[in-house]
C-alpha atoms as a PDB file:
ATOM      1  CA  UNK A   1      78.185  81.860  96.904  1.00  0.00           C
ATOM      2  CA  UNK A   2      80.925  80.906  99.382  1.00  0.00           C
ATOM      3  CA  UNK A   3      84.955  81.385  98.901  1.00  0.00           C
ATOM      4  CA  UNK A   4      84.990  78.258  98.326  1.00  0.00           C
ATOM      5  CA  UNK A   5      83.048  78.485  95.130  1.00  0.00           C
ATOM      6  CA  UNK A   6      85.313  81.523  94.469  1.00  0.00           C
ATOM      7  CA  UNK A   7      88.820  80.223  94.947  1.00  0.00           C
ATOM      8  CA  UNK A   8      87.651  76.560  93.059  1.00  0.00           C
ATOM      9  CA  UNK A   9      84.583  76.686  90.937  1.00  0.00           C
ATOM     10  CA  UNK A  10      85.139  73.412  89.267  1.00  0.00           C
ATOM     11  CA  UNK A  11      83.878  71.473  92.553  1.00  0.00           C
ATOM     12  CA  UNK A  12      81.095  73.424  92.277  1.00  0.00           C
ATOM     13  CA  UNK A  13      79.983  73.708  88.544  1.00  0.00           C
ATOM     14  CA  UNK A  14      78.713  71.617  85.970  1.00  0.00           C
ATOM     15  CA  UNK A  15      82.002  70.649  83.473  1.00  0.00           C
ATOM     16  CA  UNK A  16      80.146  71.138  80.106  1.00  0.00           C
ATOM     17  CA  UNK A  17      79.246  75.549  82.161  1.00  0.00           C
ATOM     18  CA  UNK A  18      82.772  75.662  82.801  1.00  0.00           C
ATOM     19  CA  UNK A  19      83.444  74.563  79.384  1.00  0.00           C
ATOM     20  CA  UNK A  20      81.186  76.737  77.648  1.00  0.00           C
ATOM     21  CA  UNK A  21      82.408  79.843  80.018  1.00  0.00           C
ATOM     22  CA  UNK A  22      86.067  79.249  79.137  1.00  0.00           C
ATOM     23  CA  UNK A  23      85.315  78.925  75.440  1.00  0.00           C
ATOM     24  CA  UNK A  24      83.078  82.344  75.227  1.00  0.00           C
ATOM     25  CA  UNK A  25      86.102  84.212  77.177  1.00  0.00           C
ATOM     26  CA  UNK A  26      88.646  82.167  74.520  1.00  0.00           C
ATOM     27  CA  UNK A  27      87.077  83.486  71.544  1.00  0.00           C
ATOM     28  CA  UNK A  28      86.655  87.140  73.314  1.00  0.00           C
ATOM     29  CA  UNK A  29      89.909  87.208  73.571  1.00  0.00           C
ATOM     30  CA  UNK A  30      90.869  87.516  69.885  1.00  0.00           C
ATOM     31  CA  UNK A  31      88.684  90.768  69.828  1.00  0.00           C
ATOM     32  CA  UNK A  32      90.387  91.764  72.997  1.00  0.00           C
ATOM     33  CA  UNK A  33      93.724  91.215  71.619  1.00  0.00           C
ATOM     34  CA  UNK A  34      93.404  92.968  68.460  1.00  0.00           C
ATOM     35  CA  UNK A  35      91.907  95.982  70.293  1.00  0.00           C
ATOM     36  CA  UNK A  36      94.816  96.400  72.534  1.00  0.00           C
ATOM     37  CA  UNK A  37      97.519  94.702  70.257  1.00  0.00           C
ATOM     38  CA  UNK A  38      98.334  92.043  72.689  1.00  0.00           C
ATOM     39  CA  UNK A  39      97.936  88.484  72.760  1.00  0.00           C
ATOM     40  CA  UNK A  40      99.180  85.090  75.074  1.00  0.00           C
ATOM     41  CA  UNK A  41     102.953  83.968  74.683  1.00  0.00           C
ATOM     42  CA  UNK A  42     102.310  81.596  77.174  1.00  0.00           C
ATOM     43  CA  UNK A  43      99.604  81.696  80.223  1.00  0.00           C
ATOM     44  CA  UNK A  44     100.671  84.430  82.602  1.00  0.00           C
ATOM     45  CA  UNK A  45     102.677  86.299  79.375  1.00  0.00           C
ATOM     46  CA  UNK A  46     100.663  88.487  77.611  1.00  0.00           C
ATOM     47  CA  UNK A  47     103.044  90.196  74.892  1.00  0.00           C
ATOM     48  CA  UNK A  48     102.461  93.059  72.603  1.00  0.00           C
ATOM     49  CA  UNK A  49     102.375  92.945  68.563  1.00  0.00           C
ATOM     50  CA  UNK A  50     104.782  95.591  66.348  1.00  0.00           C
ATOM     51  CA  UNK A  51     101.826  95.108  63.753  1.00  0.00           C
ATOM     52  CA  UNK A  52      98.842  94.518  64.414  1.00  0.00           C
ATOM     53  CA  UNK A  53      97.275  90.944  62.598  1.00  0.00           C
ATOM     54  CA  UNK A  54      94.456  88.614  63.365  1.00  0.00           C
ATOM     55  CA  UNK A  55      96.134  85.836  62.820  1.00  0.00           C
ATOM     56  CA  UNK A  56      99.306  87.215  64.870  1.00  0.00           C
ATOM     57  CA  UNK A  57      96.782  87.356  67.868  1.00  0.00           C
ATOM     58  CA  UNK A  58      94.962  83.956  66.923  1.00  0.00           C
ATOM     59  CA  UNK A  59      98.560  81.539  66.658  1.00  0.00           C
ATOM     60  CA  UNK A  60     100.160  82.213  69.686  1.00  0.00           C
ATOM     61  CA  UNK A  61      97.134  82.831  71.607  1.00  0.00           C
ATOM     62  CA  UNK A  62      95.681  79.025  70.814  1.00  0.00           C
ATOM     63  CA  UNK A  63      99.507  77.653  71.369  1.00  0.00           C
ATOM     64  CA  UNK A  64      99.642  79.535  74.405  1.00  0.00           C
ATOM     65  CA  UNK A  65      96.381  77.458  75.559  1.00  0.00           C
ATOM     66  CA  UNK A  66      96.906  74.012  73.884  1.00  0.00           C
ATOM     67  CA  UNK A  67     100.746  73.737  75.096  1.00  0.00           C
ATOM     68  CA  UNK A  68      99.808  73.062  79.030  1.00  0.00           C
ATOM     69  CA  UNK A  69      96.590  71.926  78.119  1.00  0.00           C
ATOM     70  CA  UNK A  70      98.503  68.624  76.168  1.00  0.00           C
ATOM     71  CA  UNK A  71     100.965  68.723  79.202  1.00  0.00           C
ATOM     72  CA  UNK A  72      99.070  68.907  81.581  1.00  0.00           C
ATOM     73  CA  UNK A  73      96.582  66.227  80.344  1.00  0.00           C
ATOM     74  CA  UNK A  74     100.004  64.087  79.934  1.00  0.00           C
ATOM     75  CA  UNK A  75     100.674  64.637  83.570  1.00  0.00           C
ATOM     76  CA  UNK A  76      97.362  64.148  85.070  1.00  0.00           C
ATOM     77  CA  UNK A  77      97.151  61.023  83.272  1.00  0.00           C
ATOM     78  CA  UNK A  78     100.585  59.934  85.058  1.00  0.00           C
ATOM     79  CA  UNK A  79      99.012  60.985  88.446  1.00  0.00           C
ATOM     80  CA  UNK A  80      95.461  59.888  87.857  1.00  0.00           C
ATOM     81  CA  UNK A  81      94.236  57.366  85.419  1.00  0.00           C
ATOM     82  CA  UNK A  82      90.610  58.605  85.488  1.00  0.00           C
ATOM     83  CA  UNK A  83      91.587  62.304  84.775  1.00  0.00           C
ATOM     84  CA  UNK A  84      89.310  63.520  81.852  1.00  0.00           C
ATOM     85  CA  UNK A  85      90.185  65.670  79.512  1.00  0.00           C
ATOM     86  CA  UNK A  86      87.532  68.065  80.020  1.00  0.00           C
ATOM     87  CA  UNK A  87      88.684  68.568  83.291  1.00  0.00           C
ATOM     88  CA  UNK A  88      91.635  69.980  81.889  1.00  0.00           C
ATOM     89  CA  UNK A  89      90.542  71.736  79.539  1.00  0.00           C
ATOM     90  CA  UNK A  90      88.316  73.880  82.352  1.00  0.00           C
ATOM     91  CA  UNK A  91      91.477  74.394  84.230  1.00  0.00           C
ATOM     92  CA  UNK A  92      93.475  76.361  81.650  1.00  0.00           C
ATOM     93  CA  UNK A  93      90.580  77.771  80.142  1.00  0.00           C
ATOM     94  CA  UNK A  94      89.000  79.222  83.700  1.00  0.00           C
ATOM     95  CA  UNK A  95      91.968  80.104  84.855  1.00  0.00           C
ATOM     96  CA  UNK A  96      92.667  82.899  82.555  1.00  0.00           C
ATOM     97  CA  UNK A  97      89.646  84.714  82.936  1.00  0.00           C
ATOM     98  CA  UNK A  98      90.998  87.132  85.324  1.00  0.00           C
ATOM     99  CA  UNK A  99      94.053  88.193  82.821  1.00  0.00           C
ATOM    100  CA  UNK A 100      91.653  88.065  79.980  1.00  0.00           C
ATOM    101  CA  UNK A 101      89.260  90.556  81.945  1.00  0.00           C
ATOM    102  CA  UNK A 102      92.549  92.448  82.767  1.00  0.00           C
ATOM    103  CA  UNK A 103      93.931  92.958  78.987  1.00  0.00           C
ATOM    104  CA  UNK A 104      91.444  95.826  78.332  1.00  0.00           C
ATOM    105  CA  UNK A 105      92.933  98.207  80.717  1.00  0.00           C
ATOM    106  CA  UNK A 106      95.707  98.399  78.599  1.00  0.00           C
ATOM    107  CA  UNK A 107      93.977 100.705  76.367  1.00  0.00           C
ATOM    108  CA  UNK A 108      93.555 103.284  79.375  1.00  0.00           C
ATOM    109  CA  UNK A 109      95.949 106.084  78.518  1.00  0.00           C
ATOM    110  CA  UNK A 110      95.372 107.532  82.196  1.00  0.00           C
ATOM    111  CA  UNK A 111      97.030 104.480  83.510  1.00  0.00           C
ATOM    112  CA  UNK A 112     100.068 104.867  81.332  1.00  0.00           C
ATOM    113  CA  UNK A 113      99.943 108.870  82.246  1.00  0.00           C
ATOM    114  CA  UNK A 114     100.170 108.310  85.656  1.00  0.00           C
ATOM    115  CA  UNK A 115     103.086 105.782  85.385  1.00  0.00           C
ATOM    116  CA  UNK A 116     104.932 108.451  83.234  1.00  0.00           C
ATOM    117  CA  UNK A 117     104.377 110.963  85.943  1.00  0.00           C
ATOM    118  CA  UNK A 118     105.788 108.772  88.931  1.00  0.00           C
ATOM    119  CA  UNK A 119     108.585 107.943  86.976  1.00  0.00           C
ATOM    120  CA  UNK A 120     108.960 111.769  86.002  1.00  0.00           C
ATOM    121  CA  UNK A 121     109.183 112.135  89.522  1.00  0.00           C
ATOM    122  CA  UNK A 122     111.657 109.591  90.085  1.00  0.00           C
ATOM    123  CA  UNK A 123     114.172 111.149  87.738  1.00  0.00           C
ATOM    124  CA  UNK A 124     113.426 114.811  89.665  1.00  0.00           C
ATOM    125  CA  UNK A 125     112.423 114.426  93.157  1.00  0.00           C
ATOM    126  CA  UNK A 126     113.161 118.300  93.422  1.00  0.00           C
ATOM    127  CA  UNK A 127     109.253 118.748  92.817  1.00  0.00           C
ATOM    128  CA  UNK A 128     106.006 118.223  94.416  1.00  0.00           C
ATOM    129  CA  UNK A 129     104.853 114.385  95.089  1.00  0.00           C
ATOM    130  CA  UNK A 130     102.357 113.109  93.136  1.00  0.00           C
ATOM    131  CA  UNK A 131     100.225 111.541  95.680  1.00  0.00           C
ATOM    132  CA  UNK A 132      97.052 111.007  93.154  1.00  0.00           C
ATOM    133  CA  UNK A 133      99.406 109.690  90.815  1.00  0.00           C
ATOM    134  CA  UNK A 134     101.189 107.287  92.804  1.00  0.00           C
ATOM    135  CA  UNK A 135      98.089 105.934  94.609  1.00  0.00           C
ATOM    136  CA  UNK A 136      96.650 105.380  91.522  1.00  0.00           C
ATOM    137  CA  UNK A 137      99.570 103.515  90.184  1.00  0.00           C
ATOM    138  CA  UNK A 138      99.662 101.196  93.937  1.00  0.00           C
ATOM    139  CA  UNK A 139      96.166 100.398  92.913  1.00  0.00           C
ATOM    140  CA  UNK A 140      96.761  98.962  89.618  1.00  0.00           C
ATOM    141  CA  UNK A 141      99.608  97.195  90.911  1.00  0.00           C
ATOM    142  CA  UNK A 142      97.325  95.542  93.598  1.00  0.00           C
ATOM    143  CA  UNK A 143      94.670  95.043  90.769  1.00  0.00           C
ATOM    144  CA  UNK A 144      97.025  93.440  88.845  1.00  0.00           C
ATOM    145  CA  UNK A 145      98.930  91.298  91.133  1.00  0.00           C
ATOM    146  CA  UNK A 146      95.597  89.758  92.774  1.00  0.00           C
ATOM    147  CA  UNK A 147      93.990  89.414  89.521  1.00  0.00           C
ATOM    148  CA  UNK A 148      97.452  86.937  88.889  1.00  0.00           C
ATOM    149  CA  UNK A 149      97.601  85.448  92.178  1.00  0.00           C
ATOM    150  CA  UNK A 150      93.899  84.481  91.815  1.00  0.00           C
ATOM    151  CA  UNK A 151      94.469  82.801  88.317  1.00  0.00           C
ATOM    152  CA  UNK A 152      97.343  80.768  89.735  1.00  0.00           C
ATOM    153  CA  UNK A 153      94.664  79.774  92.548  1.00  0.00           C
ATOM    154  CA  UNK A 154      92.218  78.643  89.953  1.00  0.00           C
ATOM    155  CA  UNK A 155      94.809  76.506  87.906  1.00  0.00           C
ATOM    156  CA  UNK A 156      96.326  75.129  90.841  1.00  0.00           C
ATOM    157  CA  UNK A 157      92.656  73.922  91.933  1.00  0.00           C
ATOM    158  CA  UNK A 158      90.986  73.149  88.698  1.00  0.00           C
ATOM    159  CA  UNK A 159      94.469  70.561  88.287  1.00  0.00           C
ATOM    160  CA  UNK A 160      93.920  69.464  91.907  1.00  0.00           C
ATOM    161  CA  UNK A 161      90.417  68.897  91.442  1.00  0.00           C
ATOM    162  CA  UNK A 162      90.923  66.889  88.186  1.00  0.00           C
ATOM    163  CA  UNK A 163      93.549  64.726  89.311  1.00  0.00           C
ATOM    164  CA  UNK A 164      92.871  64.335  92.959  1.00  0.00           C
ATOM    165  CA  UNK A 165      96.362  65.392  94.245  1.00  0.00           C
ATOM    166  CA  UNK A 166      97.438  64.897  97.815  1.00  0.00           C
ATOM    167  CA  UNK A 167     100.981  64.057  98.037  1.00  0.00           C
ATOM    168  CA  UNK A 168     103.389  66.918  98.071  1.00  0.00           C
ATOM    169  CA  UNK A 169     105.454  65.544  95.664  1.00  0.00           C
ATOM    170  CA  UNK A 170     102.913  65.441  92.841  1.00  0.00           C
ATOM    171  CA  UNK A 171     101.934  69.438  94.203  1.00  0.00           C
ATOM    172  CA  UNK A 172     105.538  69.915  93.428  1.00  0.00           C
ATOM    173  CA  UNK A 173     105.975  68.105  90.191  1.00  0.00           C
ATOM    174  CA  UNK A 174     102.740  69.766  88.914  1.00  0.00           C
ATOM    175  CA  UNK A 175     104.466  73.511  89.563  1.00  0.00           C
ATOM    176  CA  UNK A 176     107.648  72.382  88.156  1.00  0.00           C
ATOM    177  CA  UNK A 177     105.455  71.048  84.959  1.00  0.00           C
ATOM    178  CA  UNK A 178     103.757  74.411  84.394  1.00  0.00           C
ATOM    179  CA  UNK A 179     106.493  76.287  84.551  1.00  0.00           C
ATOM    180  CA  UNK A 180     108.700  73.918  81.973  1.00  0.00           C
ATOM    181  CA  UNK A 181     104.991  74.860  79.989  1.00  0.00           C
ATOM    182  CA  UNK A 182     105.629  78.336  80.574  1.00  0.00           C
ATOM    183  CA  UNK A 183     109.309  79.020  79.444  1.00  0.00           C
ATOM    184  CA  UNK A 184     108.833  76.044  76.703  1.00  0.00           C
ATOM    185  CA  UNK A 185     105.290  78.268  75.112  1.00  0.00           C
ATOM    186  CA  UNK A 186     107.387  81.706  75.720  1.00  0.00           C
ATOM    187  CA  UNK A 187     110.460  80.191  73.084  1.00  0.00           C
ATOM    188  CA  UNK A 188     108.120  78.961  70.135  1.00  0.00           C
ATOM    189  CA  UNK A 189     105.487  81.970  70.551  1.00  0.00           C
ATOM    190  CA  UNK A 190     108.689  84.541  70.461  1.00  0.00           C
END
């Protein structure tokens, strides 16, 4: 396995595996969800529930998907006539993996504990420095920001790789899409 396959496993995998993966990880999500009383406003917004319902995990969560999954097909279509919908489809779906993977640490109470402590320590800097703590906390944040960054990389490649982009201005148009998806998903979900 080479970065390449890494950083853009649609050039490299069959559609209909890519497919399959991104539904299995779709419908672990629900359990996921419920367990940690989050779901997907949008992808790249995971927001938490006051009560806890199936269904209040299931709505969103399949909006969340299907909103840049239509656009985005819309687009590509615009760009390149012979995008398929599959294609597509893989991009959004394999592209959240990493945050899906990422939702269960939310149900680690040391992770919260140590957060509390830093910020303890913020308010009184009078006492000792909670080195442990705060290393622990950087690490999360590093977790959590390349596990983001690396999602991004996989939707920005699984849309190149579907449409065949080039030109700078279709790059440009394609980030100014998904995040008109974003904001647009974030209003009806909240």
């Amino acid at each position: 396995m080479t970065w390449k396959t890494i950083f853009n496993p649609f050039e490299r995998y069959d559609e209909k595996t890519l497919f399959v993966v991104g539904i299995v990880f779709l419908i672990l999500l629900i359990p996921i969800g419920y367990w940690t009383n989050a779901y997907f406003s949008s992808i790249y917004r995971i927001a938490h529930l006051e009560t806890n319902s199936i269904f209040g995990i299931i709505v969103p969560t399949l909006i969340s998907f299907a909103s840049p999954i239509i656009i985005l097909y819309l687009l590509a279509i615009i760009l390149y006539r012979k995008t398929r919908i599959i294609d597509i489809l893989n991009t959004v779906l394999i592209s959240q993996i990493p945050l899906i993977v990422l939702l269960p640490t939310e149900k680690i109470t040391y992770i919260k504990t140590v957060g509390d402590r830093v910020i303890e320590y913020q308010k009184h800097p009078s006492s000792a420095f909670p080195l442990l703590d705060f290393t622990i906390m950087m690490l999360v944040i590093f977790i959590t920001l390349g596990s983001l960054i690396y999602s991004i990389v996989l939707f920005y490649n699984g849309f190149k790789t579907a449409t065949n982009i080039k030109k700078w201005q279709h790059i440009t148009l394609f980030c100014i899409v998904t995040f008109l998806t974003v904001v647009i998903c974030q209003i009806f979900n909240n």
